[in-house]
C-alpha atoms as a PDB file:
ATOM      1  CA  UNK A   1      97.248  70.725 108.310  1.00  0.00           C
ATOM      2  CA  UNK A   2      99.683  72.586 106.488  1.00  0.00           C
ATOM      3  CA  UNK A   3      99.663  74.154 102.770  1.00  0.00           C
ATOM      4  CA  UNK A   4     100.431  76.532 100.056  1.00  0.00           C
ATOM      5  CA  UNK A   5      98.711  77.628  97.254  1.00  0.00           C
ATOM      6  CA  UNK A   6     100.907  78.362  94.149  1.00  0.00           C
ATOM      7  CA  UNK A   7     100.180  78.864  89.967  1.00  0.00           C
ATOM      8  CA  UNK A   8      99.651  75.428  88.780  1.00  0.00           C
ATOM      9  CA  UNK A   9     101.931  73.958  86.135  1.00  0.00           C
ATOM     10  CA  UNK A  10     101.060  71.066  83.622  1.00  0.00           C
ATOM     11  CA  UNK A  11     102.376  68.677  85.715  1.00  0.00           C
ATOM     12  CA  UNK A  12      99.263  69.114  88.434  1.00  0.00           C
ATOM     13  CA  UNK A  13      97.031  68.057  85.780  1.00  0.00           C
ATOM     14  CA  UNK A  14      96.652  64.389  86.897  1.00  0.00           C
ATOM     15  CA  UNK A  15      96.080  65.675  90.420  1.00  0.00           C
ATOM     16  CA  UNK A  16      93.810  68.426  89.523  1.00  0.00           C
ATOM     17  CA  UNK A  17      91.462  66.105  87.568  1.00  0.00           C
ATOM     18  CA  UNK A  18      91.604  63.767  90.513  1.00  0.00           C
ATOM     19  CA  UNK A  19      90.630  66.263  93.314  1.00  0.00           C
ATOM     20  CA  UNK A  20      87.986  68.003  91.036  1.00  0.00           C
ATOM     21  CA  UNK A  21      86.368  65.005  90.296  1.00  0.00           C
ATOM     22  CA  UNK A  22      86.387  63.634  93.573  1.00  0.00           C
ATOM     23  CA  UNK A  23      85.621  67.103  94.325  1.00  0.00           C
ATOM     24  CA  UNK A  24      82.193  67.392  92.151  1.00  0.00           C
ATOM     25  CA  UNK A  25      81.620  63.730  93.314  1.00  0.00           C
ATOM     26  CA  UNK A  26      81.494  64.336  96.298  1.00  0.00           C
ATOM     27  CA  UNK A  27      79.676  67.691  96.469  1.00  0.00           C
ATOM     28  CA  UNK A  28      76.922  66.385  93.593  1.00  0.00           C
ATOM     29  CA  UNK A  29      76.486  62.914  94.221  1.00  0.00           C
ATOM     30  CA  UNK A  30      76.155  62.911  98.031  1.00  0.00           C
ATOM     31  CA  UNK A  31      73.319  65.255  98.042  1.00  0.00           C
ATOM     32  CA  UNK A  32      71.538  63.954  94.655  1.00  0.00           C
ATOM     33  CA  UNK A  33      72.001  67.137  93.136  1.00  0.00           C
ATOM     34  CA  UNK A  34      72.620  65.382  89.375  1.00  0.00           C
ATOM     35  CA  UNK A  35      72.378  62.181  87.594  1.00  0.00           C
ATOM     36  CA  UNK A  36      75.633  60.005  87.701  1.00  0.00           C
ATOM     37  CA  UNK A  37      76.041  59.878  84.081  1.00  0.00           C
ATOM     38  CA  UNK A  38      75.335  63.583  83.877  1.00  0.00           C
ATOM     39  CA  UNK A  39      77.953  64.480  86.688  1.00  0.00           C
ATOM     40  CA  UNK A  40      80.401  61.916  84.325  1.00  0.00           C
ATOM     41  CA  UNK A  41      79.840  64.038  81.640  1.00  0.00           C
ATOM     42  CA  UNK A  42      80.702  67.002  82.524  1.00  0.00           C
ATOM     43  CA  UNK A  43      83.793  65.810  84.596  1.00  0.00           C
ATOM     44  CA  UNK A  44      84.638  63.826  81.166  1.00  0.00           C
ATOM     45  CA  UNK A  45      84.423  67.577  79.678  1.00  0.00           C
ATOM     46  CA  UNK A  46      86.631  69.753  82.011  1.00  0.00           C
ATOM     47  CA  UNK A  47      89.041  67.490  83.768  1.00  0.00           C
ATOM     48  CA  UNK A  48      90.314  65.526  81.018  1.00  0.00           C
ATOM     49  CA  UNK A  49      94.052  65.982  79.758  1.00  0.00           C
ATOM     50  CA  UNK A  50      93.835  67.508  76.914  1.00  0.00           C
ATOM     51  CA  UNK A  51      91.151  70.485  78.308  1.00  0.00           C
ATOM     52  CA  UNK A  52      93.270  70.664  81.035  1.00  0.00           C
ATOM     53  CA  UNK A  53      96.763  71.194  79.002  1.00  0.00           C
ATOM     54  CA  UNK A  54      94.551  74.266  77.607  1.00  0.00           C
ATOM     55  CA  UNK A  55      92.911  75.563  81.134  1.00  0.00           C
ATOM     56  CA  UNK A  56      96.042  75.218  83.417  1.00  0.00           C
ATOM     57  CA  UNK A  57      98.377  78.225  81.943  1.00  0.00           C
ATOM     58  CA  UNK A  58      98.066  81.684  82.484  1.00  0.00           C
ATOM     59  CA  UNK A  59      97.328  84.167  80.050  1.00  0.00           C
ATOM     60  CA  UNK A  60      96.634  87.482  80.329  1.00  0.00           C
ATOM     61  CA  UNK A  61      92.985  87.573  81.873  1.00  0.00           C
ATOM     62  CA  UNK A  62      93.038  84.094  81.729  1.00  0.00           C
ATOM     63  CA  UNK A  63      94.042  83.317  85.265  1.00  0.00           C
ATOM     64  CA  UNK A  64      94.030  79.589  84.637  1.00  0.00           C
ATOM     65  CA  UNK A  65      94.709  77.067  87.493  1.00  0.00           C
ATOM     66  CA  UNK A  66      96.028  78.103  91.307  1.00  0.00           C
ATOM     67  CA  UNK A  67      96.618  74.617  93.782  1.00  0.00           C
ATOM     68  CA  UNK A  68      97.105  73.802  97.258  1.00  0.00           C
ATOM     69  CA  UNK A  69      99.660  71.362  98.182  1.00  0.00           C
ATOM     70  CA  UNK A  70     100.385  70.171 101.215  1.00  0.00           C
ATOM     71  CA  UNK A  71     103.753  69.610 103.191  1.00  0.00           C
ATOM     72  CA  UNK A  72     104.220  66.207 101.002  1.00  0.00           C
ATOM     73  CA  UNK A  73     103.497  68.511  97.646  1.00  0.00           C
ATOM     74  CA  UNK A  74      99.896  66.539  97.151  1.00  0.00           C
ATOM     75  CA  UNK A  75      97.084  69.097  95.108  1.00  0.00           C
ATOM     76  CA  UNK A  76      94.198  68.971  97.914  1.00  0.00           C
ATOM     77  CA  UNK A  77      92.723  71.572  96.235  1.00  0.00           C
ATOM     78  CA  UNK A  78      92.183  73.478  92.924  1.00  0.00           C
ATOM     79  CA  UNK A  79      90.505  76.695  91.584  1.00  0.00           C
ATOM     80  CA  UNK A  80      90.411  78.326  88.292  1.00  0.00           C
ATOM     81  CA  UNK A  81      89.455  81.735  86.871  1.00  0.00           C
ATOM     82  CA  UNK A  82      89.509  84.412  84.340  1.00  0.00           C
ATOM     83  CA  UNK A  83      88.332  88.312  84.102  1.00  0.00           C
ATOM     84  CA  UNK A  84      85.719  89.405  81.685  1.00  0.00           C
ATOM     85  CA  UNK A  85      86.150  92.719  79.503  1.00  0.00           C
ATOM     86  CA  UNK A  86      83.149  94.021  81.578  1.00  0.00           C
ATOM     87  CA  UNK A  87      84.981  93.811  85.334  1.00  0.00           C
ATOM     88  CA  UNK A  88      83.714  90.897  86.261  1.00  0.00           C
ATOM     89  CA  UNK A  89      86.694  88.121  87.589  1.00  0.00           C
ATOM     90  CA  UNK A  90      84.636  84.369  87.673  1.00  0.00           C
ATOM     91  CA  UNK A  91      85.683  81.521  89.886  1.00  0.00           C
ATOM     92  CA  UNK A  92      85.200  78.554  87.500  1.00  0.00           C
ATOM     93  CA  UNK A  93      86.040  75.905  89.443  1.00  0.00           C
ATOM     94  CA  UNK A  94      87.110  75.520  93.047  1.00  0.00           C
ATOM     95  CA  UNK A  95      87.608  71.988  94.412  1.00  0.00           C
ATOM     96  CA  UNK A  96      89.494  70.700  97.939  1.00  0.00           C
ATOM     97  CA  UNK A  97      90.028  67.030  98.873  1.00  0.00           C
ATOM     98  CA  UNK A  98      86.194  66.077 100.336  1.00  0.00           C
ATOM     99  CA  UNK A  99      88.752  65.026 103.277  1.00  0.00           C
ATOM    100  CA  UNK A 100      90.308  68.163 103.829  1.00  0.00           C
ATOM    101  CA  UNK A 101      86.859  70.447 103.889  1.00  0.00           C
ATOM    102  CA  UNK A 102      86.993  73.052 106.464  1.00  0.00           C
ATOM    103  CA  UNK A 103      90.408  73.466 106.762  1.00  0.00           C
ATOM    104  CA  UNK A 104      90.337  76.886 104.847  1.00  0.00           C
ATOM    105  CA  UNK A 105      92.449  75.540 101.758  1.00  0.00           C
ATOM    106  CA  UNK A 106      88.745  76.548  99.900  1.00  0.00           C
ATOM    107  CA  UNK A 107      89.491  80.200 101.204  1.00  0.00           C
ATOM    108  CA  UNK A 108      92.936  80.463 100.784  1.00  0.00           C
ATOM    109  CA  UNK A 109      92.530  79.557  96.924  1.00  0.00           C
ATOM    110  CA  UNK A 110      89.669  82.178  96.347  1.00  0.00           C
ATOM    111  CA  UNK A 111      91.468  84.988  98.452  1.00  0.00           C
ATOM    112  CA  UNK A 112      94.757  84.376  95.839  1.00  0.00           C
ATOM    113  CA  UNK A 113      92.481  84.580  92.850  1.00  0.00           C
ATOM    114  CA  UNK A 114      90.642  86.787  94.329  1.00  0.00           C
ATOM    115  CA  UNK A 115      93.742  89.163  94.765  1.00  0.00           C
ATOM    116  CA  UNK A 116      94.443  88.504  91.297  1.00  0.00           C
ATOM    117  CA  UNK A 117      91.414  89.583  89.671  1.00  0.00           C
ATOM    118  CA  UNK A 118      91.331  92.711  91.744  1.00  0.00           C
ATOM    119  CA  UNK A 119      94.791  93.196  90.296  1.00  0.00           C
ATOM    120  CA  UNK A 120      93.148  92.581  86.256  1.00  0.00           C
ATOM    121  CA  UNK A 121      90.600  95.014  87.130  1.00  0.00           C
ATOM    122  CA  UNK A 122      87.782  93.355  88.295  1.00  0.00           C
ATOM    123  CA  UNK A 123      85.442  94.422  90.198  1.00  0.00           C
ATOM    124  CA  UNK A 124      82.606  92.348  90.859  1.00  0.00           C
ATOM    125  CA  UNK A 125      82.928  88.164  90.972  1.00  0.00           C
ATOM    126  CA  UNK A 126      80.742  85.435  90.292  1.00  0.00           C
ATOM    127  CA  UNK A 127      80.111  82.107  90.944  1.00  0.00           C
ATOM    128  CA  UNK A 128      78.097  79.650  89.345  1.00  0.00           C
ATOM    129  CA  UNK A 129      76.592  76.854  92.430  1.00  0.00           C
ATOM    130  CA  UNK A 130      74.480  73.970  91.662  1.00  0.00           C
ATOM    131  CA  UNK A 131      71.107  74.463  92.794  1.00  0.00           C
ATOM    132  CA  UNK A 132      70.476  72.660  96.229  1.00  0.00           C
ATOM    133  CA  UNK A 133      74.278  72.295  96.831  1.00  0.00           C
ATOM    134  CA  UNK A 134      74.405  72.847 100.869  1.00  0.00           C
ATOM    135  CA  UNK A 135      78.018  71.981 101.048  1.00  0.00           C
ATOM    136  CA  UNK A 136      78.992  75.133  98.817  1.00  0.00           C
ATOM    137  CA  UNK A 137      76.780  77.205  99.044  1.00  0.00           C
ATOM    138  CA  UNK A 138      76.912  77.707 102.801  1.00  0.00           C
ATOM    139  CA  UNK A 139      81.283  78.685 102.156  1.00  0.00           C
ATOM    140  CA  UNK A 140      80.685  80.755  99.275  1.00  0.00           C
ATOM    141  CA  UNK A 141      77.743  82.852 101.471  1.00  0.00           C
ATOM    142  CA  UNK A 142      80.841  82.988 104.337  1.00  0.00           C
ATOM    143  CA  UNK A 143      82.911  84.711 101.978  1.00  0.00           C
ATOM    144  CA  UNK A 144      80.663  87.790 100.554  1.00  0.00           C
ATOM    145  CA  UNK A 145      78.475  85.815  97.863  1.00  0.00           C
ATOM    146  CA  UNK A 146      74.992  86.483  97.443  1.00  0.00           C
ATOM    147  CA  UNK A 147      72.598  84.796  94.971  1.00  0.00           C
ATOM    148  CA  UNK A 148      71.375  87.281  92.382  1.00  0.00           C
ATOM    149  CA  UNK A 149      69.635  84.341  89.497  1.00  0.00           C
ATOM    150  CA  UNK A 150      68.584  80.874  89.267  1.00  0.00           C
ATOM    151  CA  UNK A 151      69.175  79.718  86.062  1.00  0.00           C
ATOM    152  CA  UNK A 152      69.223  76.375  83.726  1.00  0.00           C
ATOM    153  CA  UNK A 153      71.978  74.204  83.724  1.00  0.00           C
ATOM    154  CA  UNK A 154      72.763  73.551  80.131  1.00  0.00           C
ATOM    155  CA  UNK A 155      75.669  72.783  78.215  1.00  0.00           C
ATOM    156  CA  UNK A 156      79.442  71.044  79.040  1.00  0.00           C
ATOM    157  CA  UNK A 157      78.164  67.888  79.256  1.00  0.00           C
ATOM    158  CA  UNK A 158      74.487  69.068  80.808  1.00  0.00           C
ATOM    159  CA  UNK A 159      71.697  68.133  78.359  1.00  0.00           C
ATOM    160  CA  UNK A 160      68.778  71.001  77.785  1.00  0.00           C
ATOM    161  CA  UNK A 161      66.520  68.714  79.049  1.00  0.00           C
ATOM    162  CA  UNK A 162      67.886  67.660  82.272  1.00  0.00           C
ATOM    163  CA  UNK A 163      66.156  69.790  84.185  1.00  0.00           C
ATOM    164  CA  UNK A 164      68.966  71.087  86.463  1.00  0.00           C
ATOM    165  CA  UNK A 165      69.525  74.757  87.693  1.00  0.00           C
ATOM    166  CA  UNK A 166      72.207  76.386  89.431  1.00  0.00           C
ATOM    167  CA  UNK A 167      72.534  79.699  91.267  1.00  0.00           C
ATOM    168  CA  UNK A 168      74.654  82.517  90.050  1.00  0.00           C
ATOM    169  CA  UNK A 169      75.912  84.081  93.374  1.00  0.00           C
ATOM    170  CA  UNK A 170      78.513  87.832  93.220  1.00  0.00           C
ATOM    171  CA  UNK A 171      80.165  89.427  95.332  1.00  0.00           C
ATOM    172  CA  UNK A 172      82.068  93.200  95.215  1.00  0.00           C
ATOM    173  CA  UNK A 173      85.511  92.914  95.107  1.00  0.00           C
ATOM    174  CA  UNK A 174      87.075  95.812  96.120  1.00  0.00           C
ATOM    175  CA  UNK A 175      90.323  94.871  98.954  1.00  0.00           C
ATOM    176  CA  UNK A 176      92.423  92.216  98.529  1.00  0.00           C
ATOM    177  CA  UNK A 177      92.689  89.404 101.042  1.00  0.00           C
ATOM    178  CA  UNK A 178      96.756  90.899 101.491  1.00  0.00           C
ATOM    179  CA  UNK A 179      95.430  94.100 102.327  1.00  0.00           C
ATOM    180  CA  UNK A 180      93.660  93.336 105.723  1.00  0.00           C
END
């Protein structure tokens, strides 16, 4: 399979939603990892248009949205980021076609934000990974990521009560991906 990843522009947004929510669907719901109406609402909170029309540009240390397309210019995959004052670049989101797993699109997005956070001075990265979830965490490990805190899942959609965690994983970032 061919692809590219490129900056996202506002006219991805009905694709992103669609491949992140198929995306967390897939990756949540298939191992049990959160209630449907709990996965809903946090989909409902991120991938919506008008959160979207805020996330997707770039700005600054804002890295907003990067996509792979394929040959047909289809999103099969989405990732989105920012920098903190304190070094450390986050991958918010990173989401391929459940189809299209294993094809390295989910490596080619986090090597270009990657290289792009390295470039906004970070130095460290971090993911957040839903407790239990054996489809990411098992990629994220391939790349450098290591879990350093199990915390609660609150908030964006996620009541207090729920009873969900999620691991926070890092990883150094010191070369870029263009670099080797």
């Amino acid at each position: 399979m061919n692809y590219r990843v490129r900056r996202a522009t506002l006219d991805d947004a009905p694709a992103i939603e669609a491949v992140c929510r198929a995306g967390s669907q897939f990756s949540e719901l298939s191992q049990n990892l959160a209630p449907k109406e709990i996965l809903d609402a946090v989909n409902d909170y991120w991938y919506n248009p008008d959160q979207l029309a805020q996330d997707i540009p770039h700005s600054g240390k804002w890295q907003g949205y990067y996509v792979a397309v394929d040959d047909d210019g289809e999103v099969v995959g989405a990732t989105c980021g920012c920098v903190n004052d304190d070094g450390t670049g986050q991958l918010l989101c990173l989401f391929i076609n459940p189809t299209l797993l294993r094809h390295g699109i989910g490596s080619a997005l986090v090597n270009t934000l990657s290289d792009e956070q390295i470039e906004l001075g970070a130095i460290r990265q971090l993911v957040y990974v839903a407790k239990g979830n054996l489809i990411a965490l098992p990629f994220y490990k391939s790349v450098g990521f290591q879990i350093v805190e199990e915390k609660p899942r609150v908030g964006y959609g996620v009541p207090e009560d729920a009873g969900l965690f999620e691991w926070a994983m890092t990883r150094p970032l010191t070369i870029k991906s263009t670099d080797f």
